[in-house]
C-alpha atoms as a PDB file:
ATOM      1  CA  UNK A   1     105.574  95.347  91.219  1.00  0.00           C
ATOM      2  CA  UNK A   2     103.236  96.605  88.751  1.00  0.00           C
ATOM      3  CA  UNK A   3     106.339  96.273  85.868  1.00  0.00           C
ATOM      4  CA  UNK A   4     106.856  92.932  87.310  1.00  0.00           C
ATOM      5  CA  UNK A   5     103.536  92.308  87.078  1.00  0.00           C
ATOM      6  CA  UNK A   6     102.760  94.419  83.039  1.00  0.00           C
ATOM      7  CA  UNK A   7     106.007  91.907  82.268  1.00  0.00           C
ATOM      8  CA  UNK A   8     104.419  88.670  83.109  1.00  0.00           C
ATOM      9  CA  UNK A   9     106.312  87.168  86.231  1.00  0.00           C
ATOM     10  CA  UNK A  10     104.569  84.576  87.822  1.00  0.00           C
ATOM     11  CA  UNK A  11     102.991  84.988  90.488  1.00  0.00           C
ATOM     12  CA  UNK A  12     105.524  84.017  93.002  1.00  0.00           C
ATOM     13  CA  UNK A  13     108.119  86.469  91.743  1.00  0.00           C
ATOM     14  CA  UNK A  14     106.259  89.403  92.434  1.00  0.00           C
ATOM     15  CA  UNK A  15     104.187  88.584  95.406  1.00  0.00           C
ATOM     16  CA  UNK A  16     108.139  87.529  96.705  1.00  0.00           C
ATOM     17  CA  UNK A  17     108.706  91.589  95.844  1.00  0.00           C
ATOM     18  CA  UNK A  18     106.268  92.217  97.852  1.00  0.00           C
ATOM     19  CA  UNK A  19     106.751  90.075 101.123  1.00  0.00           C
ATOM     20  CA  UNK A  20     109.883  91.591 101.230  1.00  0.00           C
ATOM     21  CA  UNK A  21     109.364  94.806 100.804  1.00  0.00           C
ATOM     22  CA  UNK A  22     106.459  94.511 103.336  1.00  0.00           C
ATOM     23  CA  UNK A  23     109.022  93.138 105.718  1.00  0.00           C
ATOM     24  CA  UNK A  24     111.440  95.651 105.680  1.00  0.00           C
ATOM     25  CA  UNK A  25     108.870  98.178 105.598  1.00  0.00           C
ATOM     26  CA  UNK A  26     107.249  96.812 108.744  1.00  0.00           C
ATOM     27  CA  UNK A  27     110.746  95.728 110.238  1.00  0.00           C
ATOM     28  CA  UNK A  28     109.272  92.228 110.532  1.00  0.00           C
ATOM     29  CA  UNK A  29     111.359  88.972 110.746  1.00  0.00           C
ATOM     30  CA  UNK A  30     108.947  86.630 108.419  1.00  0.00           C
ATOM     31  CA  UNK A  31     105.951  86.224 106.827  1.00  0.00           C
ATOM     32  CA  UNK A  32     103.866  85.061 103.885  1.00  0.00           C
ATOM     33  CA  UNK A  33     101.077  86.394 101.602  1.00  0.00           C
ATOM     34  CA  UNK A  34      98.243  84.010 100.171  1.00  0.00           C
ATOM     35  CA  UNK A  35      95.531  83.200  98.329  1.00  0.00           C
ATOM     36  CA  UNK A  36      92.280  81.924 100.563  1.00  0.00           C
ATOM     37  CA  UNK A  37      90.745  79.059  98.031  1.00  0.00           C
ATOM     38  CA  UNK A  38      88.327  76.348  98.826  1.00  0.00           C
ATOM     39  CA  UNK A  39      88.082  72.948  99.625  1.00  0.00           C
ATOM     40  CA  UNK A  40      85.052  71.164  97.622  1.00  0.00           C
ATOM     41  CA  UNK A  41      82.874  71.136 101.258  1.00  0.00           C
ATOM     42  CA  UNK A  42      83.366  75.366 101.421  1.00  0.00           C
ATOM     43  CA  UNK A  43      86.020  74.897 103.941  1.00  0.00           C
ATOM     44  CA  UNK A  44      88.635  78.023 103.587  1.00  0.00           C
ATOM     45  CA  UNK A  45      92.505  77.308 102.597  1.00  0.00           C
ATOM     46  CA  UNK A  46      95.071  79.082 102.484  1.00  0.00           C
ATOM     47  CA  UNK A  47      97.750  78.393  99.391  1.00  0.00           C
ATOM     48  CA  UNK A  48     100.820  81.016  99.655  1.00  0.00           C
ATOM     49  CA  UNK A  49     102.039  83.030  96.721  1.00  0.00           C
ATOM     50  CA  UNK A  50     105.510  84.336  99.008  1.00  0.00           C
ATOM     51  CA  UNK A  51     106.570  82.808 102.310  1.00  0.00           C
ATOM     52  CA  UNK A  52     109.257  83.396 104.049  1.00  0.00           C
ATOM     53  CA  UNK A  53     111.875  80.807 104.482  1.00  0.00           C
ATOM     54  CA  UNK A  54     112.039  79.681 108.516  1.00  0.00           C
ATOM     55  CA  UNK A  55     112.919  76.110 107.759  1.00  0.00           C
ATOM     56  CA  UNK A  56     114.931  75.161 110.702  1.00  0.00           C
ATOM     57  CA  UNK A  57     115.589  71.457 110.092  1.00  0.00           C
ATOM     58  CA  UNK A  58     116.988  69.212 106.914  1.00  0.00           C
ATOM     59  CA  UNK A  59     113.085  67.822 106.975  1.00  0.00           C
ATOM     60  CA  UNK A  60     111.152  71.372 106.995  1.00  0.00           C
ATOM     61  CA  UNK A  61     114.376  72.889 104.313  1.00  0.00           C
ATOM     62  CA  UNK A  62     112.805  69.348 102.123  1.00  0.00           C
ATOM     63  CA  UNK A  63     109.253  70.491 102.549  1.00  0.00           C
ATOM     64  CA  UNK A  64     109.705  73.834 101.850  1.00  0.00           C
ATOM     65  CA  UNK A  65     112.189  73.009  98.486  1.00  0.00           C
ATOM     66  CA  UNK A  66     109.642  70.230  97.545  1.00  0.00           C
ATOM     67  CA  UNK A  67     106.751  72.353  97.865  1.00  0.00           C
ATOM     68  CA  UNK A  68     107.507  76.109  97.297  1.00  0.00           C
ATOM     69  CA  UNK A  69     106.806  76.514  93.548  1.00  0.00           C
ATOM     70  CA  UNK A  70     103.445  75.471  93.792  1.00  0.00           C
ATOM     71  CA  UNK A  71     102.844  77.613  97.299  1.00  0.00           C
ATOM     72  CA  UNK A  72     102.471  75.759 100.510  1.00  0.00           C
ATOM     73  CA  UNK A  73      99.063  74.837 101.948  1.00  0.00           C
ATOM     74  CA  UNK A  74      97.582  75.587 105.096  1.00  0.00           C
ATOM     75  CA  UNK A  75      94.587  73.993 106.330  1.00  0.00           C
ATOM     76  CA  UNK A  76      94.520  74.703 110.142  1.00  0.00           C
ATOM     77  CA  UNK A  77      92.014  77.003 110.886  1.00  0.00           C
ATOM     78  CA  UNK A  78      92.567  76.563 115.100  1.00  0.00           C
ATOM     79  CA  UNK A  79      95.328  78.713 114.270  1.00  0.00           C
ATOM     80  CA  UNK A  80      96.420  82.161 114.480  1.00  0.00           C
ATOM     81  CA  UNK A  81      96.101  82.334 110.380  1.00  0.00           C
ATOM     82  CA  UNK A  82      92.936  80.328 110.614  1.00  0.00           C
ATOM     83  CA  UNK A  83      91.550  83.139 112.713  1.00  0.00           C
ATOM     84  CA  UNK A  84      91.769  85.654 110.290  1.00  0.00           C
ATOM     85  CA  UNK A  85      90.529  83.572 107.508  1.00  0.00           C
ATOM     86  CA  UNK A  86      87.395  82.342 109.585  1.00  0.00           C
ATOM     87  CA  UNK A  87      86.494  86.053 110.864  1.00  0.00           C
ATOM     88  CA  UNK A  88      87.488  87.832 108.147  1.00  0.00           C
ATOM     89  CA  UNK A  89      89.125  90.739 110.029  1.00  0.00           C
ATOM     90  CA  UNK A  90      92.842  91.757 110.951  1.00  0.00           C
ATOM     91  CA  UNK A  91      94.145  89.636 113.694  1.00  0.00           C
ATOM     92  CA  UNK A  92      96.902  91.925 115.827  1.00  0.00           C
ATOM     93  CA  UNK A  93      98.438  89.474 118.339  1.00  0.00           C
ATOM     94  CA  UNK A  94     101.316  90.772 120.619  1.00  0.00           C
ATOM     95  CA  UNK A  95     101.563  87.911 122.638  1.00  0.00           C
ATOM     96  CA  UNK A  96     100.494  85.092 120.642  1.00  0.00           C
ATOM     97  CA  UNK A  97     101.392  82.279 123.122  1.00  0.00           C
ATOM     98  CA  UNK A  98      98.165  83.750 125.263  1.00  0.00           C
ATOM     99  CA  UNK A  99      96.120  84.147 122.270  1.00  0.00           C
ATOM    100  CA  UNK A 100      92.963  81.410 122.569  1.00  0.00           C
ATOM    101  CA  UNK A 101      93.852  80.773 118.902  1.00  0.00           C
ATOM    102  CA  UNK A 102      97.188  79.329 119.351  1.00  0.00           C
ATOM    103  CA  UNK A 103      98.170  76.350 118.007  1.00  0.00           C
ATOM    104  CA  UNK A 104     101.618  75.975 119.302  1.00  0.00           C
ATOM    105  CA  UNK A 105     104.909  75.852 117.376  1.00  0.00           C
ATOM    106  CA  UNK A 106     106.799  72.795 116.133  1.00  0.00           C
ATOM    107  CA  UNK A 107     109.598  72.192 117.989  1.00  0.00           C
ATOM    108  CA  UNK A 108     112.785  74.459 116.100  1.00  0.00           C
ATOM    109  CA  UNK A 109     110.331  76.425 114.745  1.00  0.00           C
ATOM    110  CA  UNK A 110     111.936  80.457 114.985  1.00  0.00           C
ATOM    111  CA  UNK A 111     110.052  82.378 118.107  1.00  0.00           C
ATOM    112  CA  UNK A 112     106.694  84.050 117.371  1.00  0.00           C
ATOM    113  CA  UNK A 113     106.226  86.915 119.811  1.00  0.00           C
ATOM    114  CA  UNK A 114     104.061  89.190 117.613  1.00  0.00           C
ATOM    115  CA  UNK A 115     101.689  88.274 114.927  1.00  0.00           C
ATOM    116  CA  UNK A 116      99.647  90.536 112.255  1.00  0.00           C
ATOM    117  CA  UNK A 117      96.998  88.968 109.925  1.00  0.00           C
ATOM    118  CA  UNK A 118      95.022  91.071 107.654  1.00  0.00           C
ATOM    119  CA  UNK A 119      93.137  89.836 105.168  1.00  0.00           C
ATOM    120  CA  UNK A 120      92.296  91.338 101.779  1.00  0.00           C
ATOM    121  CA  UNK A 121      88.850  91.602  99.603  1.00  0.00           C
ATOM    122  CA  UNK A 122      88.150  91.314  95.866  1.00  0.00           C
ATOM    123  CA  UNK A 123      87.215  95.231  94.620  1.00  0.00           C
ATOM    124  CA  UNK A 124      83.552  93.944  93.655  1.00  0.00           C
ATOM    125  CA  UNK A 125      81.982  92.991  97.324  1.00  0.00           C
ATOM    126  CA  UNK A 126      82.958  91.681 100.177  1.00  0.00           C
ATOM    127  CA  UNK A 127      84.516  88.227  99.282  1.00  0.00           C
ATOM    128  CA  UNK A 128      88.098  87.514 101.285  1.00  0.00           C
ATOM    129  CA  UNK A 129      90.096  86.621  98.261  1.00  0.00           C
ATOM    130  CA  UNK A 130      93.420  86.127 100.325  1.00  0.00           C
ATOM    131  CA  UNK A 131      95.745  87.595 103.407  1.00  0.00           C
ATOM    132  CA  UNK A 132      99.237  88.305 104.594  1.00  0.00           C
ATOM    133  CA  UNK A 133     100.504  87.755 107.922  1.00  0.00           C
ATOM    134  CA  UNK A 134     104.095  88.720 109.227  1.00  0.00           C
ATOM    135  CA  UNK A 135     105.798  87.937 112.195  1.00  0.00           C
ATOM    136  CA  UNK A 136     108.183  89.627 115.293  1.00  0.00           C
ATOM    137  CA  UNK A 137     107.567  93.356 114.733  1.00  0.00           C
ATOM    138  CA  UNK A 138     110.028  94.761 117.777  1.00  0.00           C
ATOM    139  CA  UNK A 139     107.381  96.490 120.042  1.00  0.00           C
ATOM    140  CA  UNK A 140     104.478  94.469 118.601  1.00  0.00           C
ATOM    141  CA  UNK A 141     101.644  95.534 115.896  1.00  0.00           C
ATOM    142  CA  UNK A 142      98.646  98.070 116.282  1.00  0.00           C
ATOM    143  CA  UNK A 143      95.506  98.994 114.649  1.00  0.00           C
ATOM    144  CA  UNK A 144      97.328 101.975 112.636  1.00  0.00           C
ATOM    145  CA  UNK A 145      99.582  99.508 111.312  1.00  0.00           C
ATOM    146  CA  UNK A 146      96.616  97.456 109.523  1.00  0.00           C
ATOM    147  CA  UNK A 147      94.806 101.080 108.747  1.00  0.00           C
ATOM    148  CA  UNK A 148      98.621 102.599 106.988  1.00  0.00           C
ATOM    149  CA  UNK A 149      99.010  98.524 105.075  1.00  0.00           C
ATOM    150  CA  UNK A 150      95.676  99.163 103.431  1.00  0.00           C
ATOM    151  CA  UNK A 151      96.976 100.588 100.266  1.00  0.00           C
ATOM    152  CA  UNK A 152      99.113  97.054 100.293  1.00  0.00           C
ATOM    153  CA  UNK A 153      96.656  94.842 100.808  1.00  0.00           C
ATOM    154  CA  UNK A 154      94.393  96.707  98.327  1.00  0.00           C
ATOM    155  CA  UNK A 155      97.576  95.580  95.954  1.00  0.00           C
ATOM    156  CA  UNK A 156      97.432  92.146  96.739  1.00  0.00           C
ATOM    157  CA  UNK A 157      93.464  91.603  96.118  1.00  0.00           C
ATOM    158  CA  UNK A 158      94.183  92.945  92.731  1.00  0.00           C
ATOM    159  CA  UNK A 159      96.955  91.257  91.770  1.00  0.00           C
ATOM    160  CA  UNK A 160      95.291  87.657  93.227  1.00  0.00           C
ATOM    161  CA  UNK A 161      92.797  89.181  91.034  1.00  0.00           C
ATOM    162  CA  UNK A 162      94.361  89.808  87.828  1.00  0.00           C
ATOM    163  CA  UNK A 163      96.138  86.849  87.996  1.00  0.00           C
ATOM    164  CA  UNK A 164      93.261  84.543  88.277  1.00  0.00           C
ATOM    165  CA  UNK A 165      91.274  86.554  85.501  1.00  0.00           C
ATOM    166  CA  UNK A 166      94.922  85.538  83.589  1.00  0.00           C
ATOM    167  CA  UNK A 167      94.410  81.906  84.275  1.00  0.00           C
ATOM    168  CA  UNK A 168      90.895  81.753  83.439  1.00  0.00           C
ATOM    169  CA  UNK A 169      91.128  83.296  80.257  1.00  0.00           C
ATOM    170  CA  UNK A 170      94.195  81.020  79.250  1.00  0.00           C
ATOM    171  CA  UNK A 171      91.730  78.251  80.075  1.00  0.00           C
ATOM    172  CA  UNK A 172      88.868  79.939  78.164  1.00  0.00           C
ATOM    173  CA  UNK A 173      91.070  79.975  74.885  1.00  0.00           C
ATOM    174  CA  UNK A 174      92.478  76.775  75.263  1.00  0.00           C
ATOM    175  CA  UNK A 175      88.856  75.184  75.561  1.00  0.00           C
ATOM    176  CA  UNK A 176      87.780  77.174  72.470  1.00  0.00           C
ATOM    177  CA  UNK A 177      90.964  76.481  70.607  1.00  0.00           C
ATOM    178  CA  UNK A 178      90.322  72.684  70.908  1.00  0.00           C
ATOM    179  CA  UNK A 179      86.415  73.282  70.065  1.00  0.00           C
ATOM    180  CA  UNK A 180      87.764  74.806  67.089  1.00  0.00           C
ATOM    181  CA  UNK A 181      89.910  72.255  66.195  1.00  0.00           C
ATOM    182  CA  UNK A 182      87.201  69.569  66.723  1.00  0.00           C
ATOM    183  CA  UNK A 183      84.507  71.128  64.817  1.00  0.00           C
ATOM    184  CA  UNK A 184      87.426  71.723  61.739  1.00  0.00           C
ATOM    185  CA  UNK A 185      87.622  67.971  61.884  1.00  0.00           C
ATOM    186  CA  UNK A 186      84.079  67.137  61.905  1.00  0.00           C
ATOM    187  CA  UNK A 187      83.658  69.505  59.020  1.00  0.00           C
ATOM    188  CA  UNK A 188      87.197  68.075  57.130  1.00  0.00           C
ATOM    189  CA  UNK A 189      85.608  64.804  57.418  1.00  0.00           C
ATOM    190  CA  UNK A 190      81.782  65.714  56.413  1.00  0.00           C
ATOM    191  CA  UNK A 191      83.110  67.413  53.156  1.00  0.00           C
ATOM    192  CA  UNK A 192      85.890  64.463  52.383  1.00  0.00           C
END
């Protein structure tokens, strides 16, 4: 990850690496790993980097093709995902159907019998800057599997991290790049 990363990949390419290396790892069926961004009113998103492909009809395999490169969106926070992002804590839920944040399944969608959602902090304080969740560990999830993931989600902040520092500068030298090219105009034209 971190060549992937020191060789400019986007995003999606290496947080991919990592999804599924945290699946086999975890000997989970799906799962995804996001960034948590905001709506303009504060309200918490979620906008994936790496999900896992569970499209089970020719309308979800459309969404999913239509909508993968720039990360899908997910907005329900009455949800088992929403939980996490709302409470900012790992979410372990071994029989989700039961869980009082359910939201139900669409119909097709692949069985959820065990759910993990841990979410992940920027180094400097205590801000959520995104999460993973994965999906149908055999035996279900437990508290030593969020404590032995730490390391990985510790991976993920920075990355989210580094990347957006990435953007932001590309932004900041763009904006000064056309400042400079205005003001060389304005000064072109005073001297002509």
């Amino acid at each position: 990850v971190q060549r992937q990363f020191l060789q400019m990949e986007e995003p999606k390419v290496v947080f991919g690496t990592l999804l599924a290396k945290l699946l086999e790892l975890m000997d989970s069926e799906y799962g995804f790993i996001g960034e948590v961004k905001h709506e303009k009113d504060g309200t918490p998103y979620l906008q994936t980097h790496a999900i896992t492909n569970i499209a089970w009809n020719a309308a979800t395999h459309a969404f999913y093709d239509e909508n993968i490169e720039s990360g899908l969106k997910f907005t329900n926070l009455q949800s088992l995902f929403g939980h996490v992002l709302v409470n900012a804590k790992p979410m372990i839920a071994n029989d989700p159907s039961k869980h009082p944040s359910r939201c139900g399944l669409p119909d097709g969608h692949p069985p959820l019998d065990h759910f993990l959602g841990i979410p992940f902090f920027e180094a400097r304080g205590m801000k959520m800057n995104g999460m993973v969740g994965i999906a149908n560990k055999p035996g279900g999830y437990s508290t030593a599997d969020v404590e032995f993931l730490e390391p990985f989600t510790v991976t993920c902040s920075n990355l989210i991290q580094a990347y957006n520092a990435i953007r932001e500068n590309k932004y900041l030298i763009n904006t000064l790049e056309e400042k400079v090219a205005g003001r060389t105009k304005e000064l072109q034209l005073a001297n002509a």
